[in-house]
N, C-alpha and C. Protein backbone atom coordinates (compact mmCIF):
# COMPACT_ATOMS: atom_id res chain seq x y z
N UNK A 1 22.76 21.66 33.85
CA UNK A 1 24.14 21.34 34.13
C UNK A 1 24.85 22.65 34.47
N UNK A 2 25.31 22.55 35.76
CA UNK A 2 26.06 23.64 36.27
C UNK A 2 27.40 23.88 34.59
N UNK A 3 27.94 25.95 34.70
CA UNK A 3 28.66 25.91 33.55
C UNK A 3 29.87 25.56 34.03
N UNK A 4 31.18 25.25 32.74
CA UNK A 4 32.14 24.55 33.44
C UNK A 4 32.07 23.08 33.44
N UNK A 5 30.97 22.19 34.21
CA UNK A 5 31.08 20.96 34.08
C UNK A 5 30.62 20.25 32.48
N UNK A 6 31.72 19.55 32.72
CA UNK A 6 31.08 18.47 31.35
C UNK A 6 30.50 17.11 31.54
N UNK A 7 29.57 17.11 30.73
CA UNK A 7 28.21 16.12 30.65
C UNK A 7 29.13 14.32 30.32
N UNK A 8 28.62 13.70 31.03
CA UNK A 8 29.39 12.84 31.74
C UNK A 8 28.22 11.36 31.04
N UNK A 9 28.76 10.50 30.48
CA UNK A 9 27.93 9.40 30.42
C UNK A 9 26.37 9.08 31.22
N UNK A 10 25.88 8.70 31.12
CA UNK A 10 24.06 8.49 31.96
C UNK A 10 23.50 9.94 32.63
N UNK A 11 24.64 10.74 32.25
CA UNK A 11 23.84 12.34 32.76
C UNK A 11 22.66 12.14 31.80
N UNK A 12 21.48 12.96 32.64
CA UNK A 12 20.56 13.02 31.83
C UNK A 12 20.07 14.16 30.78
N UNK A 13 20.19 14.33 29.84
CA UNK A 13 19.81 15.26 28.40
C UNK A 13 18.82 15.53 28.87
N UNK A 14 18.34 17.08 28.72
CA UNK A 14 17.00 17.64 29.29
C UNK A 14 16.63 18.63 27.77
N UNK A 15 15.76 18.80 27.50
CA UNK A 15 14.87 19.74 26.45
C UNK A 15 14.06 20.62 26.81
N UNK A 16 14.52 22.14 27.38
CA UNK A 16 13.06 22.31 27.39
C UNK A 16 12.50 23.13 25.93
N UNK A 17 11.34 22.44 25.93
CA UNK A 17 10.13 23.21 24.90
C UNK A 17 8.87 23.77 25.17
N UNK A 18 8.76 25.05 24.72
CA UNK A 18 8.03 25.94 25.32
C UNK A 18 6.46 25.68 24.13
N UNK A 19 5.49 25.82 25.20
CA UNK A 19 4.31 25.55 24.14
C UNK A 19 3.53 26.82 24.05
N UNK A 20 2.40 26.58 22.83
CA UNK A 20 2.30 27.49 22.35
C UNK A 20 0.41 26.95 22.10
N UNK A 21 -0.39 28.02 21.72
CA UNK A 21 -1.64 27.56 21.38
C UNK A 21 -1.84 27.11 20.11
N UNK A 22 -2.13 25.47 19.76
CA UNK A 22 -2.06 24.94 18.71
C UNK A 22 -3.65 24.86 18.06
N UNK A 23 -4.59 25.40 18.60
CA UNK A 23 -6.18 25.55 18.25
C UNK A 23 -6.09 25.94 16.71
N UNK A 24 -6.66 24.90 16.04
CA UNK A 24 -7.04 25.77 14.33
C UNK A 24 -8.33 24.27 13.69
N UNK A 25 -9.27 25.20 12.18
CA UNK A 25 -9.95 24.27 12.43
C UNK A 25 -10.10 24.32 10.65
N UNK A 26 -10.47 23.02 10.14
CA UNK A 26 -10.03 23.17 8.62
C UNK A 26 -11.72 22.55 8.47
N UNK A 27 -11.94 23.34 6.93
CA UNK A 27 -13.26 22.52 6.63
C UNK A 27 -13.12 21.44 5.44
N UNK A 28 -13.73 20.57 5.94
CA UNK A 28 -13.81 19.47 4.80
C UNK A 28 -14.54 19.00 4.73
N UNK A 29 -14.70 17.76 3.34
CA UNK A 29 -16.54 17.24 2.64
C UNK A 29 -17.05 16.93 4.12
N UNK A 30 -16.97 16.03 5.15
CA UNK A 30 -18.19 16.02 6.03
C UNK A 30 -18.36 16.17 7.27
N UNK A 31 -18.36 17.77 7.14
CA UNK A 31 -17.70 18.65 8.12
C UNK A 31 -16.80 19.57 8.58
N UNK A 32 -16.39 19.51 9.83
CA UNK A 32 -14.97 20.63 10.28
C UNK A 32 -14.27 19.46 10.62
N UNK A 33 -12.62 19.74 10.41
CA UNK A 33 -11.76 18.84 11.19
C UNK A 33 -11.34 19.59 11.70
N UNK A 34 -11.20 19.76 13.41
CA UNK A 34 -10.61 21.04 14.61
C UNK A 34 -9.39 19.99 14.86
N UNK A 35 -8.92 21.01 15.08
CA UNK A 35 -7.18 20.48 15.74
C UNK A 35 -6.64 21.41 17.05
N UNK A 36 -6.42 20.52 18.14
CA UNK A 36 -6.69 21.40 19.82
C UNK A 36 -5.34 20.74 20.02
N UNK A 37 -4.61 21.80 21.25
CA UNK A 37 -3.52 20.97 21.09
C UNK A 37 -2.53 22.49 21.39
N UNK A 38 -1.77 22.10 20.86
CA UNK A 38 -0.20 23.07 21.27
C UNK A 38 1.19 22.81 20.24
N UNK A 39 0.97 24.28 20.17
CA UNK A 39 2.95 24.43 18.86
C UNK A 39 3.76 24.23 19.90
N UNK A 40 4.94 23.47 19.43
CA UNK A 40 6.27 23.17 20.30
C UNK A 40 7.08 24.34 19.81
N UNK A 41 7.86 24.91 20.19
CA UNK A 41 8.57 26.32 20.42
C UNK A 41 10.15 25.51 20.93
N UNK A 42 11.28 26.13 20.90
CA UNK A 42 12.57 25.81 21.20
C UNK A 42 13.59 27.03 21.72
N UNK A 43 12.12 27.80 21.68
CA UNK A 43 12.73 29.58 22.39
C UNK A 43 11.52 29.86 23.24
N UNK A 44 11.78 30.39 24.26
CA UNK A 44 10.60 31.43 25.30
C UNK A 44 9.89 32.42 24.27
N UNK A 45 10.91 32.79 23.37
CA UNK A 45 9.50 34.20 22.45
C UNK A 45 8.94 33.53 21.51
N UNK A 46 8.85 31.85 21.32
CA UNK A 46 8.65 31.05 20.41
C UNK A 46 8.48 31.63 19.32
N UNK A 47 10.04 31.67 18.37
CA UNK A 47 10.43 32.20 17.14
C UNK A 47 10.49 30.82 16.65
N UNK A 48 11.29 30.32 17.41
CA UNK A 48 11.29 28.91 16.28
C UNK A 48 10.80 27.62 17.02
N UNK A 49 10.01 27.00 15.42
CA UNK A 49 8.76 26.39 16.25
C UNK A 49 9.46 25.18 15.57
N UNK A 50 9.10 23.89 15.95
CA UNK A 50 9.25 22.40 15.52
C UNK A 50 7.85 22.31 14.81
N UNK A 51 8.38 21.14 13.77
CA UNK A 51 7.44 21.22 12.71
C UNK A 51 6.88 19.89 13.14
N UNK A 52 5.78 19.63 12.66
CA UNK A 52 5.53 17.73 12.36
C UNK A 52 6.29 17.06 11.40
N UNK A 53 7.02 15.70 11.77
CA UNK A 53 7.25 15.58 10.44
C UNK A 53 7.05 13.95 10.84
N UNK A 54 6.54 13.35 9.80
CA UNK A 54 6.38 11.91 10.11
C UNK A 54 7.58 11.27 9.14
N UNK A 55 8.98 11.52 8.77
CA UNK A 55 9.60 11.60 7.88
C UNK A 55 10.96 11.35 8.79
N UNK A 56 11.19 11.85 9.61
CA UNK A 56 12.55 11.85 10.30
C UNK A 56 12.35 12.39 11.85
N UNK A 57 13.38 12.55 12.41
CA UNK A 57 13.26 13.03 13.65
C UNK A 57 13.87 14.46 13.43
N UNK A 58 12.90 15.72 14.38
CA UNK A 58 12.75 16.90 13.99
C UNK A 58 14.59 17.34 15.04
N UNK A 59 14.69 16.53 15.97
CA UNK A 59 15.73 16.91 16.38
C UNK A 59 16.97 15.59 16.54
N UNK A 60 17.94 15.27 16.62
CA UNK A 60 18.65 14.07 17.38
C UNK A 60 17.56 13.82 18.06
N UNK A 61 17.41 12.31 18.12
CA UNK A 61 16.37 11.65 19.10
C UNK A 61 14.98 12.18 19.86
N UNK A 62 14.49 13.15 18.83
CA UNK A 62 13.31 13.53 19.14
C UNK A 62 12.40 13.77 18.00
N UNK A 63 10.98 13.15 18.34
CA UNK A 63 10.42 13.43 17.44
C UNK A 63 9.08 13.98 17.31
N UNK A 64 8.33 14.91 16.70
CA UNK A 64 7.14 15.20 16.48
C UNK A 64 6.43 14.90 15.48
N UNK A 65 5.75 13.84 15.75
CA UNK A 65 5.16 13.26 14.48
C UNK A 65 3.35 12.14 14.70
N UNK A 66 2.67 12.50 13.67
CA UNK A 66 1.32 12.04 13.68
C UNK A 66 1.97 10.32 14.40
N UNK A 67 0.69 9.86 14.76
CA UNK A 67 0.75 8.49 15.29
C UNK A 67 0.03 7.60 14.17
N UNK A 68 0.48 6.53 13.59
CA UNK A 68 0.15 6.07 12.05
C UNK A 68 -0.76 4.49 13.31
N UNK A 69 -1.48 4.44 12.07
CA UNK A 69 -2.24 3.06 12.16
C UNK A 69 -3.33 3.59 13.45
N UNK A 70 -4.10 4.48 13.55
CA UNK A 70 -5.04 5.04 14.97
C UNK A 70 -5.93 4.37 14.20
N UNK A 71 -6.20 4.66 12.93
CA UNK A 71 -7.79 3.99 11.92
C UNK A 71 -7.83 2.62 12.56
N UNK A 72 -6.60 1.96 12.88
CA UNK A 72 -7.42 0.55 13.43
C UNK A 72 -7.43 0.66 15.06
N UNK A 73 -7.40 1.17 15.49
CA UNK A 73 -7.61 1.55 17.31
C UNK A 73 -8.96 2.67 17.54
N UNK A 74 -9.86 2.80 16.64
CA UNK A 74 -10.63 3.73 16.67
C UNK A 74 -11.13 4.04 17.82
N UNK A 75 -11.49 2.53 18.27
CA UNK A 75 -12.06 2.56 19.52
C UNK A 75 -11.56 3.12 20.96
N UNK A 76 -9.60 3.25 20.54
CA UNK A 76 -8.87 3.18 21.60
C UNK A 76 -8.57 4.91 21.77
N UNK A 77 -8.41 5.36 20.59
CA UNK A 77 -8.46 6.81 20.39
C UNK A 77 -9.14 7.82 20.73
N UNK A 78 -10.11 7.15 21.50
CA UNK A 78 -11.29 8.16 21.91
C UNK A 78 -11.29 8.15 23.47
N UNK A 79 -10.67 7.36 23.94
CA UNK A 79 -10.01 7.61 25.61
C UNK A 79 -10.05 8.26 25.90
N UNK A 80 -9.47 9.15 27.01
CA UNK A 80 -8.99 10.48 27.42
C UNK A 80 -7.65 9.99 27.72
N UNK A 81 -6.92 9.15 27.60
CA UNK A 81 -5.87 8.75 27.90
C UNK A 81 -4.80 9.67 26.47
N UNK A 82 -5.87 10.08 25.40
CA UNK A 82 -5.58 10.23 24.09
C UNK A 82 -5.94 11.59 23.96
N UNK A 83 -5.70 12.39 24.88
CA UNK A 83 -6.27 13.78 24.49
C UNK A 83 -4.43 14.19 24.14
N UNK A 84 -4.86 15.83 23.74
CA UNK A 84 -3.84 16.71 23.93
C UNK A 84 -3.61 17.18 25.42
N UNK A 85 -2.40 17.21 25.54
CA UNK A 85 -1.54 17.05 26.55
C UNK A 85 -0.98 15.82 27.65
N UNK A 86 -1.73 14.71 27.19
CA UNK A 86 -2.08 13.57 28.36
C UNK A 86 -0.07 12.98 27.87
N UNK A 87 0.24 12.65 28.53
CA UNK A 87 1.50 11.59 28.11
C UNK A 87 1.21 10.46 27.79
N UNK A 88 2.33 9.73 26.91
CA UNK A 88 2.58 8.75 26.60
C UNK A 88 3.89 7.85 26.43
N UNK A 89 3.58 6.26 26.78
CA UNK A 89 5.06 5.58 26.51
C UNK A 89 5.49 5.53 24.85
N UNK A 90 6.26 5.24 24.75
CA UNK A 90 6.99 4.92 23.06
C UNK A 90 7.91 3.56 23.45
N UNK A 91 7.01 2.51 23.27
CA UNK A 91 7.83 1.38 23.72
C UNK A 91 8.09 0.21 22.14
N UNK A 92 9.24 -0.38 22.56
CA UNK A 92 9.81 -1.50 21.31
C UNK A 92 8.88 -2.44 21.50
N UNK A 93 8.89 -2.90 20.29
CA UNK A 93 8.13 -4.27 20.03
C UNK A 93 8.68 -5.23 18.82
N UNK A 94 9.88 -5.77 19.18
CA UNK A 94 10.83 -6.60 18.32
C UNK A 94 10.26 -7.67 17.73
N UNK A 95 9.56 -7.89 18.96
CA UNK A 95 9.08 -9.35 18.46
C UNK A 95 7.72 -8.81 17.32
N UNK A 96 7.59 -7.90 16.82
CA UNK A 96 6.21 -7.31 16.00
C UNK A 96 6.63 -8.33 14.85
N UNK A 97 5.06 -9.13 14.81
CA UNK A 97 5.97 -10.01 12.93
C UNK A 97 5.87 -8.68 11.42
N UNK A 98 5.42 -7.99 11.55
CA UNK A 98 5.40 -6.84 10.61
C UNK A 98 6.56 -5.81 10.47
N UNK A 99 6.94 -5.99 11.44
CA UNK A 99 8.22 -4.53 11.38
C UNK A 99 8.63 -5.03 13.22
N UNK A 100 10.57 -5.48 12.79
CA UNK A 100 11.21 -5.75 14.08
C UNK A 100 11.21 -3.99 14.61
N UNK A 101 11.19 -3.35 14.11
CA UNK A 101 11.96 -2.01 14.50
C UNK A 101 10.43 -0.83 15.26
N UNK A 102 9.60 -1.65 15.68
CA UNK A 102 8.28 -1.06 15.94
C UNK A 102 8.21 -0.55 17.24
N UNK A 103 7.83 1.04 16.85
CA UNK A 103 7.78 1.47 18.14
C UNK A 103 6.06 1.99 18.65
N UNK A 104 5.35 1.07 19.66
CA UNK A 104 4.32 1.43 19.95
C UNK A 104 4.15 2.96 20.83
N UNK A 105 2.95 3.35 20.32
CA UNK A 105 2.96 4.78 21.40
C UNK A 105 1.40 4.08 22.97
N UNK A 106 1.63 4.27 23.61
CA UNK A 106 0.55 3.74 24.76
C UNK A 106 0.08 4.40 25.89
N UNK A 107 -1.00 4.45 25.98
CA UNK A 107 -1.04 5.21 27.72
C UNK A 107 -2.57 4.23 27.94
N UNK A 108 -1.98 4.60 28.98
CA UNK A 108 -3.19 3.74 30.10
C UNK A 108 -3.52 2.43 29.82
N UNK A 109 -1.93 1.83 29.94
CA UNK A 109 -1.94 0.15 29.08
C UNK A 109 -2.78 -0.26 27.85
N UNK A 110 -3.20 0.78 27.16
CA UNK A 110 -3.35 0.27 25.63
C UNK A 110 -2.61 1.10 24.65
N UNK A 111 -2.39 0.34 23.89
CA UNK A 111 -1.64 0.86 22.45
C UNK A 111 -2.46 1.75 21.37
N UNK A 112 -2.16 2.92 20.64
CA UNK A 112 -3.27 3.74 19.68
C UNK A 112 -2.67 3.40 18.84
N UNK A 113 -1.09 3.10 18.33
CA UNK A 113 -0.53 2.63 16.83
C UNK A 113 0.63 3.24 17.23
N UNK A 114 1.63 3.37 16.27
CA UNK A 114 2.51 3.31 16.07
C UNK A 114 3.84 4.68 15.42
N UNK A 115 4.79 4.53 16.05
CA UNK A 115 5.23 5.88 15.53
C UNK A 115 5.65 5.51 13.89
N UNK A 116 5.68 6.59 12.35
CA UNK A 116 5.83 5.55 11.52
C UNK A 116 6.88 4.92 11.25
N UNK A 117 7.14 4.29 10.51
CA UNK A 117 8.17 3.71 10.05
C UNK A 117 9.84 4.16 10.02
N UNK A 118 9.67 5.51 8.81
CA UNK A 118 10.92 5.42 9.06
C UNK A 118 11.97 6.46 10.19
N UNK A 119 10.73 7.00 11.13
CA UNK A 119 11.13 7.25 12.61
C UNK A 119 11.26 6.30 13.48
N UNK A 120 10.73 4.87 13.14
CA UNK A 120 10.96 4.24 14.30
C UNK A 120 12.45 3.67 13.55
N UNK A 121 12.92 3.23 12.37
CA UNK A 121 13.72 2.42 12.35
C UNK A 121 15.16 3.62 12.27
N UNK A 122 15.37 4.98 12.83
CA UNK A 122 16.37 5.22 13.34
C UNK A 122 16.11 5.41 15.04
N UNK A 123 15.04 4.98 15.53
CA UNK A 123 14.93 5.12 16.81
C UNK A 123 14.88 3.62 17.90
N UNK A 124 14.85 2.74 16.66
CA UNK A 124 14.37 1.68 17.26
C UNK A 124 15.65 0.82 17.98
N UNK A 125 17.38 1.20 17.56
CA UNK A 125 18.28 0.44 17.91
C UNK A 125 18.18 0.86 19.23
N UNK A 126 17.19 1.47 20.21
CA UNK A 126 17.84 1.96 21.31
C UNK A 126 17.14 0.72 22.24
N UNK A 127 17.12 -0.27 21.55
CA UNK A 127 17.19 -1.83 22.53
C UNK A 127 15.79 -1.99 23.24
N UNK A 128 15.88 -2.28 24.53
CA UNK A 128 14.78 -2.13 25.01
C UNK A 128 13.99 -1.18 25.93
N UNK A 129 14.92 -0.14 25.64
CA UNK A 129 14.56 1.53 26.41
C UNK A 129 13.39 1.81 26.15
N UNK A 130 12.40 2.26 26.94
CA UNK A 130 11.09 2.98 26.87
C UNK A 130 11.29 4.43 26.67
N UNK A 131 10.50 5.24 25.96
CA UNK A 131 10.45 6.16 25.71
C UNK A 131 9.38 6.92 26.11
N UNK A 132 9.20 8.19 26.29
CA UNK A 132 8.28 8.68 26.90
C UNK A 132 7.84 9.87 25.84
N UNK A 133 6.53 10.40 26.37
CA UNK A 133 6.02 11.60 25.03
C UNK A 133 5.21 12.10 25.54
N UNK A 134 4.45 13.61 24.96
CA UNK A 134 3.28 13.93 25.05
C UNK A 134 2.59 13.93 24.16
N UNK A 135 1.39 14.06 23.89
CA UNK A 135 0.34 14.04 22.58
C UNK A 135 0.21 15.87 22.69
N UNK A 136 0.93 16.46 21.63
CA UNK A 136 0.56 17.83 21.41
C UNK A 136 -0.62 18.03 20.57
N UNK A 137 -0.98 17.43 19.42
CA UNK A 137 -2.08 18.19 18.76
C UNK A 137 -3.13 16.96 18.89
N UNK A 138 -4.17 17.07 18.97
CA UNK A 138 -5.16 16.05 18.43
C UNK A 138 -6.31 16.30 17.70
N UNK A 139 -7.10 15.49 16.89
CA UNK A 139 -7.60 15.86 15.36
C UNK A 139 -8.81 15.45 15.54
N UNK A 140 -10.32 16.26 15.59
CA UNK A 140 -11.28 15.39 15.30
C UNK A 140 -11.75 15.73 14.08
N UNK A 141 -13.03 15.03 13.71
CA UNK A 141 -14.37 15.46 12.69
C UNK A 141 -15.49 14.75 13.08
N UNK A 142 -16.71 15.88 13.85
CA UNK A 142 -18.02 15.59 13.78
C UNK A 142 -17.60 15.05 15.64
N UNK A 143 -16.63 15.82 16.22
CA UNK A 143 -16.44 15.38 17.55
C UNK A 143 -15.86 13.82 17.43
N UNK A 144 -15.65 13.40 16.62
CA UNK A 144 -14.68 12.12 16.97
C UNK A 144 -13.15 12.25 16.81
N UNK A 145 -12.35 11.93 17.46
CA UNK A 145 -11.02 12.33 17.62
C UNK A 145 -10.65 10.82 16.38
N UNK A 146 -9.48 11.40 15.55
CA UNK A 146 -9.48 10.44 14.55
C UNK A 146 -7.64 10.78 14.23
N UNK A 147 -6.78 11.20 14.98
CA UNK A 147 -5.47 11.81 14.66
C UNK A 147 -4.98 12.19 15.83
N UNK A 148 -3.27 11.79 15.89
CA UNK A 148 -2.76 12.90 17.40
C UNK A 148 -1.50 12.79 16.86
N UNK A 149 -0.79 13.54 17.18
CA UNK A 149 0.32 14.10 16.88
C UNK A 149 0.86 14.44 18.62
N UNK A 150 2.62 13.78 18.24
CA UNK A 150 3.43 13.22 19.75
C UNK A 150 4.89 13.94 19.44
N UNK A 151 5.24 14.60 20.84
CA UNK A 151 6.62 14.95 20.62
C UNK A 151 7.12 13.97 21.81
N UNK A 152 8.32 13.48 21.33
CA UNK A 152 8.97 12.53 22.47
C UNK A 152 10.42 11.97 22.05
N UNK A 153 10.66 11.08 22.46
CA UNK A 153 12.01 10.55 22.55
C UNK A 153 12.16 9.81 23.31
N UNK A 154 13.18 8.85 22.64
CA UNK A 154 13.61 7.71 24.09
C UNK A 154 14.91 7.87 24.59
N UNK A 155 15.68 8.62 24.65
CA UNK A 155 17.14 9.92 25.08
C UNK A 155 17.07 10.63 26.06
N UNK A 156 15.71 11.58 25.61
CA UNK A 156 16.35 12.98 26.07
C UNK A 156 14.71 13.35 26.98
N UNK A 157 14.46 14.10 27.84
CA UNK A 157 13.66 14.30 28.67
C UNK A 157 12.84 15.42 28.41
N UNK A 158 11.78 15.54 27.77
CA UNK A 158 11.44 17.10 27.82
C UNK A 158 11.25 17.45 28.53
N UNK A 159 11.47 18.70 28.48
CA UNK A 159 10.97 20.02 29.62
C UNK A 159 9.96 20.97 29.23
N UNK A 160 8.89 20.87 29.13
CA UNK A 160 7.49 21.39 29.04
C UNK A 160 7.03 22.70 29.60
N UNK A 161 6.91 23.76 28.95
CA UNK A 161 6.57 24.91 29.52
C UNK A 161 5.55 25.70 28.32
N UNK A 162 4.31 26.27 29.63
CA UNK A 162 2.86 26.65 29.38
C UNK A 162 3.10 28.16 29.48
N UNK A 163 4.16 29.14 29.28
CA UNK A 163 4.05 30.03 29.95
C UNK A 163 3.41 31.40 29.22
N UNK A 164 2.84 32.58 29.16
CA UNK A 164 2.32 33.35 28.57
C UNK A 164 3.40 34.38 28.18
């Protein structure tokens, strides 16, 4: 937004977040769990980083947070539709008989689960708006991808930058 002007109803909210190398690898009983992927940053000298939080939204209408319920999409999780960096929708699902306030995460017309709970139910009044995301970190053990972690929003637009 040019300076001077003020931001005007359906203008569009832009974010940019600068990424960062999210590679680290933890050992556990059966095996390594590696985590590939990328830190979200909110500065170019990425001082300050966004955290995960499956708890709230890390900013107004944005959120970085694991994707809950993948254990039953196992099959769907192993896509490439599901890597780190690939995008994804964040779409409503009112009619869900489990939770009206459900926000599915999806790419390549299937669903991996769900953002959790009580991120979707301050995100979910936004009707029937689609939301959009990327998958920043993703989680395997023994080479099976079993976890991903999404920054997104259904607001505001990120702006994505790889830069060194």
């Amino acid at each position: 937004m040019a300076p001077g002007r003020n931001r005007r109803a359906g203008d569009e909210i832009v974010l940019p977040v600068f990424l960062g190398d999210g590679r680290c690898s933890v050992e556990v009983a059966d095996g390594e769990m590696v985590g590939f992927g990328f830190k979200p940053f909110l500065d170019r000298s990425r001082t300050v980083e966004l955290v995960e939080d499956d708890q709230a939204p890390v900013l107004p209408g944005v959120v970085y947070t694991r994707v809950a319920g993948v254990s039953f999409h196992d099959d769907v999780i192993q896509l490439p539709h599901f890597g780190a960096g690939k995008s994804v929708e964040i779409r409503p699902e009112p009619s869900n008989p489990r939770d009206r306030n459900a926000l599915a995460v999806i790419a390549g017309g299937r669903r991996v689960g769900y953002l959790p709970d009580p991120i979707a139910s301050v995100l979910a009044p936004s009707g029937t708006r689609i939301g959009r995301g990327v998958i920043l970190m993703e989680w395997s053990t023994n080479g099976a991808r079993h976890d991903i972690w999404v920054l997104g929003s259904m607001h505001v637009r990120l702006s994505l930058s790889i830069e060194k």
